[in-house]
Protein backbone atom coordinates (compact mmCIF):
# COMPACT_ATOMS: atom_id res chain seq x y z
CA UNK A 1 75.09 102.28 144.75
CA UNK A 2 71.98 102.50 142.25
CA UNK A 3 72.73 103.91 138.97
CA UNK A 4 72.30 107.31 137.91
CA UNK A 5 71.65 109.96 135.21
CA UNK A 6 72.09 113.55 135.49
CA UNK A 7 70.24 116.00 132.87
CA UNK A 8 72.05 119.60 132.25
CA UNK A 9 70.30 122.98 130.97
CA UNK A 10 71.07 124.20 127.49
CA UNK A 11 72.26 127.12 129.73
CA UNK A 12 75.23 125.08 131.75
CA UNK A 13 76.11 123.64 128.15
CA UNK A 14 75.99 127.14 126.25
CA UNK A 15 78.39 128.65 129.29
CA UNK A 16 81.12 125.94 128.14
CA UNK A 17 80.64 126.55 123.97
CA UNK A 18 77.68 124.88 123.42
CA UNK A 19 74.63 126.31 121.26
CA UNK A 20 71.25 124.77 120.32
CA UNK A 21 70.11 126.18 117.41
CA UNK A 22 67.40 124.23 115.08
CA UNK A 23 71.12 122.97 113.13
CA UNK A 24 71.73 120.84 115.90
CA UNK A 25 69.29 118.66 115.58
CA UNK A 26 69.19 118.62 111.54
CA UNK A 27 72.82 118.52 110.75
CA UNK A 28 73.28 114.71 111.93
CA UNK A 29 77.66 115.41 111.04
CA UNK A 30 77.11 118.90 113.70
CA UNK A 31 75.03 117.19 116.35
CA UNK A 32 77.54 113.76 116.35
CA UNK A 33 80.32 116.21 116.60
CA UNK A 34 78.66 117.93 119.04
CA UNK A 35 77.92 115.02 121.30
CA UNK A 36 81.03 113.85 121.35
CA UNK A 37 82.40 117.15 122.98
CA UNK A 38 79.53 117.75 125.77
CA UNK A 39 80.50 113.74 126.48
CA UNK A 40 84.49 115.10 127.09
CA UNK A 41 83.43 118.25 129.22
CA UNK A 42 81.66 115.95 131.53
CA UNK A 43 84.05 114.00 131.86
CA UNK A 44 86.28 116.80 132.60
CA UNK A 45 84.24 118.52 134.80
CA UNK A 46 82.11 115.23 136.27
CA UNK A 47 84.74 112.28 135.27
CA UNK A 48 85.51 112.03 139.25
CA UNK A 49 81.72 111.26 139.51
CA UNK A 50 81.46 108.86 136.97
CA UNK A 51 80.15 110.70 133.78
CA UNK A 52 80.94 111.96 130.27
CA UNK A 53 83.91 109.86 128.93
CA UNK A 54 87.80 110.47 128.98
CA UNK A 55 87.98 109.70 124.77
CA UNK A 56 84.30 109.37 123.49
CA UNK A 57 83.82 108.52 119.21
CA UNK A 58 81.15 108.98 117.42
CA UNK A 59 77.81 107.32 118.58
CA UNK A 60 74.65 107.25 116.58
CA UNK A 61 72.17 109.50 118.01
CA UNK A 62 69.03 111.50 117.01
CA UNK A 63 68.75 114.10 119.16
CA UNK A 64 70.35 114.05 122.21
CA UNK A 65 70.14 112.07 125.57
CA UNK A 66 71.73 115.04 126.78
CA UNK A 67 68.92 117.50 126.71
CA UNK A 68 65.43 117.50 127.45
CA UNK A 69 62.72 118.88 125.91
CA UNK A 70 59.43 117.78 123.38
CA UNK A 71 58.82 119.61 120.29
CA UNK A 72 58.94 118.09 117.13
CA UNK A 73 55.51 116.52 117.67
CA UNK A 74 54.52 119.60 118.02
CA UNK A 75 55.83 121.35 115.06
CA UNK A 76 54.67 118.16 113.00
CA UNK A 77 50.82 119.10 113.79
CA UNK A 78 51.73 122.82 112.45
CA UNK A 79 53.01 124.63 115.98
CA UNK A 80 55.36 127.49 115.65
CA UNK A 81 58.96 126.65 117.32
CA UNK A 82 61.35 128.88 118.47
CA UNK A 83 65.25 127.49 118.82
CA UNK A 84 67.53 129.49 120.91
CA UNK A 85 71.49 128.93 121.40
CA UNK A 86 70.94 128.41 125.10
CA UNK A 87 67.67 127.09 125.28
CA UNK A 88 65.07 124.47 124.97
CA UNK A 89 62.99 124.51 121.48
CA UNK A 90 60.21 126.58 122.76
CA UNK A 91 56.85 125.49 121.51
CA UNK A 92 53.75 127.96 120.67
CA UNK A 93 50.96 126.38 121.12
CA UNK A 94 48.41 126.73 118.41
CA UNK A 95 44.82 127.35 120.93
CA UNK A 96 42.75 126.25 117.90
CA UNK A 97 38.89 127.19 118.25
CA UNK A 98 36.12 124.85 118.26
CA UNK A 99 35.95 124.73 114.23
CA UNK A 100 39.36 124.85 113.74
CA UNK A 101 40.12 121.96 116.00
CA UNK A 102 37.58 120.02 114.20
CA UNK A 103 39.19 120.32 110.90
CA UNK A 104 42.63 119.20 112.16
CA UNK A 105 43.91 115.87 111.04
CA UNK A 106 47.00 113.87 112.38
CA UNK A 107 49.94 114.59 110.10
CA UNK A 108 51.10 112.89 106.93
CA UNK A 109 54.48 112.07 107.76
CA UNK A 110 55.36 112.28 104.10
CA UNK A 111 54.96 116.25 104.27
CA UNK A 112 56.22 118.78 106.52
CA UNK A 113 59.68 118.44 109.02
CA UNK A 114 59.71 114.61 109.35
CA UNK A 115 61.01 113.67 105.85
CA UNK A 116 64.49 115.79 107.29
CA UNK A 117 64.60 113.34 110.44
CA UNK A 118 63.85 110.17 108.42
CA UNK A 119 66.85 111.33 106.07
CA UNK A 120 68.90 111.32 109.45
CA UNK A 121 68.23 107.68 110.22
CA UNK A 122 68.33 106.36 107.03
CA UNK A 123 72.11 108.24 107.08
CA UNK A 124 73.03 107.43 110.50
CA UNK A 125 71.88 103.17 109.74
CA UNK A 126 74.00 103.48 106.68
CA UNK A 127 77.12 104.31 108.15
CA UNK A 128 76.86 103.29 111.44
CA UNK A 129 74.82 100.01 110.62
CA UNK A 130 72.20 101.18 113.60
CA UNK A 131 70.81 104.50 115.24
CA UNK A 132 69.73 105.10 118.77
CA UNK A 133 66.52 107.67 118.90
CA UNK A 134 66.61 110.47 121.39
CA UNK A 135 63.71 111.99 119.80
CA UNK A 136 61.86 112.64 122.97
CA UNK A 137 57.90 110.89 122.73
CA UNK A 138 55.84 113.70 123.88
CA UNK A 139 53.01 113.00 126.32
CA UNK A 140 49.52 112.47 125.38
CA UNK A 141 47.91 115.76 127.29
CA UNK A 142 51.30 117.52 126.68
CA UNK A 143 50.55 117.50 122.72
CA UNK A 144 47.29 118.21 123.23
CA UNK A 145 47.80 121.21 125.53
CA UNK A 146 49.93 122.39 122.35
CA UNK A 147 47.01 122.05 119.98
CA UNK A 148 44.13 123.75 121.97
CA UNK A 149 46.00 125.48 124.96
CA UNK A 150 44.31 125.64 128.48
CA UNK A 151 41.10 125.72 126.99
CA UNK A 152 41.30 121.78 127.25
CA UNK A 153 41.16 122.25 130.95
CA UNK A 154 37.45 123.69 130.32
CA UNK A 155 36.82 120.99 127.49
CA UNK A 156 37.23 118.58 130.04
CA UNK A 157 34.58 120.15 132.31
CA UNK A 158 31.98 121.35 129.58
CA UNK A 159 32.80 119.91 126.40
CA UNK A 160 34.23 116.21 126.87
CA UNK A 161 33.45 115.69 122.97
CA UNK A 162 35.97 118.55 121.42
CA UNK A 163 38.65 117.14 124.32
CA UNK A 164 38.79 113.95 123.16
CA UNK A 165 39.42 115.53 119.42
CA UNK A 166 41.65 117.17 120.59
CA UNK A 167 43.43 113.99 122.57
CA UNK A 168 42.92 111.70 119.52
CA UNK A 169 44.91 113.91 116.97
CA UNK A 170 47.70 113.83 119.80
CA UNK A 171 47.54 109.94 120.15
CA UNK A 172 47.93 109.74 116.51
CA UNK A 173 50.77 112.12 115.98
CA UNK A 174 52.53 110.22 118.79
CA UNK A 175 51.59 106.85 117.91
CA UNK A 176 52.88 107.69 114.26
CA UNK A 177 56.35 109.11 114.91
CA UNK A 178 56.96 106.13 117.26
CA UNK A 179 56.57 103.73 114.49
CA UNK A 180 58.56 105.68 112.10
CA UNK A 181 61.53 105.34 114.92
CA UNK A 182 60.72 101.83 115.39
CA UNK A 183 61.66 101.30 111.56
CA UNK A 184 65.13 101.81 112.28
CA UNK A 185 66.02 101.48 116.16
CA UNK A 186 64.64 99.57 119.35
CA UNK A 187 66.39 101.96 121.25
CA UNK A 188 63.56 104.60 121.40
CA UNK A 189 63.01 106.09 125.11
CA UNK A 190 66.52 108.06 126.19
CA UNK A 191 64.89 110.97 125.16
CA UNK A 192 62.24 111.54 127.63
CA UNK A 193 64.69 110.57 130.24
CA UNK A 194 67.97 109.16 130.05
CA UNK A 195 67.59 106.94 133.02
CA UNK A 196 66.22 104.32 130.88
CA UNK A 197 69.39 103.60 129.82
CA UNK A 198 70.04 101.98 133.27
CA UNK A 199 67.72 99.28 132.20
CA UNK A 200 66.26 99.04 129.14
CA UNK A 201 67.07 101.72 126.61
CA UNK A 202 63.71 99.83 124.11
CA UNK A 203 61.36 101.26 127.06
CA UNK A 204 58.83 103.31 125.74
CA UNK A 205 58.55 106.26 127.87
CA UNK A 206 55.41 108.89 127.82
CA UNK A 207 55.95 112.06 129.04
CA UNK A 208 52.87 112.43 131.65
CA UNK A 209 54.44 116.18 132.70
CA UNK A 210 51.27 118.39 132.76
CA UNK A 211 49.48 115.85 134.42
CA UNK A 212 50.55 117.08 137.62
CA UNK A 213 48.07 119.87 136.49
CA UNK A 214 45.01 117.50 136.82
CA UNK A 215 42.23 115.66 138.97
CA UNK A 216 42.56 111.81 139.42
CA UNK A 217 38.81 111.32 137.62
CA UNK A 218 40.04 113.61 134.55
CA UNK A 219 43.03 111.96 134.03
CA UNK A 220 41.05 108.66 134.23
CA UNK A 221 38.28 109.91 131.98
CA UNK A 222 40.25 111.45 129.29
CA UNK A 223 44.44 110.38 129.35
CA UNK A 224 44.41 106.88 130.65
CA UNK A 225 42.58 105.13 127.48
CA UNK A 226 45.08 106.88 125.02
CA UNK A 227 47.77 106.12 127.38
CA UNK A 228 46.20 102.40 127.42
CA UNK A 229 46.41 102.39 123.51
CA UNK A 230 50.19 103.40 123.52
CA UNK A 231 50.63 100.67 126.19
CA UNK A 232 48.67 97.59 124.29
CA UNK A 233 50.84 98.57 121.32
CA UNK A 234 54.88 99.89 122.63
CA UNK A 235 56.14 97.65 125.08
CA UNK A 236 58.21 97.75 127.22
CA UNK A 237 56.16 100.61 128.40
CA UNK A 238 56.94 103.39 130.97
CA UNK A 239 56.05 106.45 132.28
CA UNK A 240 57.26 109.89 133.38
CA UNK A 241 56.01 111.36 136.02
CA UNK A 242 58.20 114.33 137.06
CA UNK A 243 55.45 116.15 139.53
CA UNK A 244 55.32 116.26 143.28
CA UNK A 245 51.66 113.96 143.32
CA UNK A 246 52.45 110.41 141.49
CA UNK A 247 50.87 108.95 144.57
CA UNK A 248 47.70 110.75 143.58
CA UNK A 249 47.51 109.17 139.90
CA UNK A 250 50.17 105.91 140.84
CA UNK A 251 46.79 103.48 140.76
CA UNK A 252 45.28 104.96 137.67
CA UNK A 253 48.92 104.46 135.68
CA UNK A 254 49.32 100.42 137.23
CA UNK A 255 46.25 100.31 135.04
CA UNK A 256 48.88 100.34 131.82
CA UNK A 257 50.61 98.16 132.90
CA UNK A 258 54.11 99.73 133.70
CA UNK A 259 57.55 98.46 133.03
CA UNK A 260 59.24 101.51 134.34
CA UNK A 261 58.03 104.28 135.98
CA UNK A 262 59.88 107.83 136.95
CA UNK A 263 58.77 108.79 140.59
CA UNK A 264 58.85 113.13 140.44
CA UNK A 265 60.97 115.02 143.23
CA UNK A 266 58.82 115.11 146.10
CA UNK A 267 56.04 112.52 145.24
CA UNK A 268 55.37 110.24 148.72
CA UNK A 269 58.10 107.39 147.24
CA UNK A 270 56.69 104.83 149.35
CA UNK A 271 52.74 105.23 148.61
CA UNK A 272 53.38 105.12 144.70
CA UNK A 273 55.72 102.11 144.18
CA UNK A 274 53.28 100.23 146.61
CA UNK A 275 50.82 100.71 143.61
CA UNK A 276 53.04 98.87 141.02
CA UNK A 277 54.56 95.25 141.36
CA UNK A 278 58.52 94.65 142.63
CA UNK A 279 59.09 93.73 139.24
CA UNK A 280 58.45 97.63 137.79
CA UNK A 281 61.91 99.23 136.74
CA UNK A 282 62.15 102.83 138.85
CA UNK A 283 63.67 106.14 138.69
CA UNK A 284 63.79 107.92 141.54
CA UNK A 285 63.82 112.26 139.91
CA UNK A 286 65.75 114.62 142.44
CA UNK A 287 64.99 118.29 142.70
CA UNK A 288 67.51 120.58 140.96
CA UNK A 289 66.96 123.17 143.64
CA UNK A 290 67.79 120.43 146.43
CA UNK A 291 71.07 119.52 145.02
CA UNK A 292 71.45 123.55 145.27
CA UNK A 293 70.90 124.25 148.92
CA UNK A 294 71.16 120.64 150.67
CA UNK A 295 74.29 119.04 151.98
CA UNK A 296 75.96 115.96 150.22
CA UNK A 297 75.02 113.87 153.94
CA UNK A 298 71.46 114.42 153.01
CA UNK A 299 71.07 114.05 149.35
CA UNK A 300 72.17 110.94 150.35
CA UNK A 301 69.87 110.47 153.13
């Protein structure tokens, strides 16, 4: 049987005593603590299925592979987020205007909320002697979506100049916090998806979620040289796809390259992985609302 990796809500976790409050991911001592007792209640409630663990210790994690969710990006180019005790970090995107966006710059990762996380590695190496990053990587068009809002849907019609600002200050706040992780850990792609842990847990994963929400020629135009540029520079490289159409974009993204590649819940399986060589790692994403209302005979199927 292939390997696999199962991803709960912050809502399944809060039901069982679990909250997810901005503490949990700044208070290293709380989240390790933490993470040690969502890896015992699956293994209670899941153990038969071959996850969580009977007697887990401590394990050296930023973040959590546990979760999933982008943000700190985000916050790091000045976005409002919200925390909530059953949640996701929600982020609030800053829709910056034409003049505004102009005068933003990446960040200085010497100022704001990344000093706090460097802190946490720096702690985590020292007593540990390593750290495993499950800082999730953000997505190229997701960070910029943040910084202008949909508007960047029209910039890419009418105003391909201001997108690309808009894309370059993402590439850079991405590029930069992935070198800042690569300072202390090759393990740096768990937290976009977990399943890289089934083969390479150094795969650099991009989060390529809102580009379900695009044509082939934009994504081509505008996300595929950034996504290039991450590629050329973070290898082994991967990407997630969690929408229904990767066979719509599966020949622009061979273009980088791939060493792993997420196939979303009810992309055409058989057109997309023809676009990538045997050799390309794969995880195969399953709807949530399938597991729901199909029978165990044909989620195997």
């Amino acid at each position: 049987m292939a390997g696999f990796d199962v991803t709960f809500h912050p809502g399944w976790w809060h039901k069982r005593g679990f909250t997810f409050e901005e503490r949990f991911f700044l208070d290293a001592d709380y989240r390790l603590d933490r993470d040690r007792d969502m890896r015992r209640v699956l293994f209670e409630e899941y153990g038969h299925a071959g996850m969580g663990e009977k007697d887990p210790c401590l394990r050296p994690v930023m973040d959590s592979d546990l979760l999933a969710g982008e943000y700190l990006q985000a916050q790091l180019v000045g976005c409002e987020i919200s925390f909530y005790p059953d949640k996701l970090p929600y982020t609030h995107a800053l829709e910056l205007d034409d003049d505004a966006l102009l005068c933003l710059e990446p960040p200085d990762l010497k100022e704001g909320v990344w000093p706090a996380y460097d802190r946490q590695f720096k702690y985590l190496l020292e007593r540990f002697g390593r750290v495993d990053s499950c800082i999730d990587l953000h997505g190229i068009q997701n960070l910029a979506l943040a910084i202008r809002g949909y508007q960047l849907f029209e910039d890419y019609k009418g105003a391909p100049e201001t997108a690309h600002t808009a894309l370059s200050v993402a590439y850079e706040t991405i590029a930069a916090v992935a070198r800042a992780i690569r300072l202390y850990t090759r393990n740096i792609g768990s937290g976009v998806s977990g399943a890289v842990r089934l083969h390479d847990p150094g795969i650099y994963l991009t989060s390529n979620c809102s580009c379900e929400m695009i044509s082939l020629s934009d994504y081509r135009n505008y996300i595929l040289p950034w996504e290039k540029k991450l590629g050329d520079e973070f290898r082994p490289f991967g990407i997630h796809h969690c929408g229904g159409s990767l066979q719509r974009l599966a020949a622009a993204y061979a273009q980088t390259d791939p060493d792993f590649i997420e196939v979303g819940a009810f992309s055409d399986i058989y057109e997309s992985l023809a676009c990538f060589p045997k050799s390309t790692k794969v995880n195969l994403r399953f709807s949530p609302v399938s597991l729901l209302t199909e029978s165990p005979d044909s989620i195997r199927e």
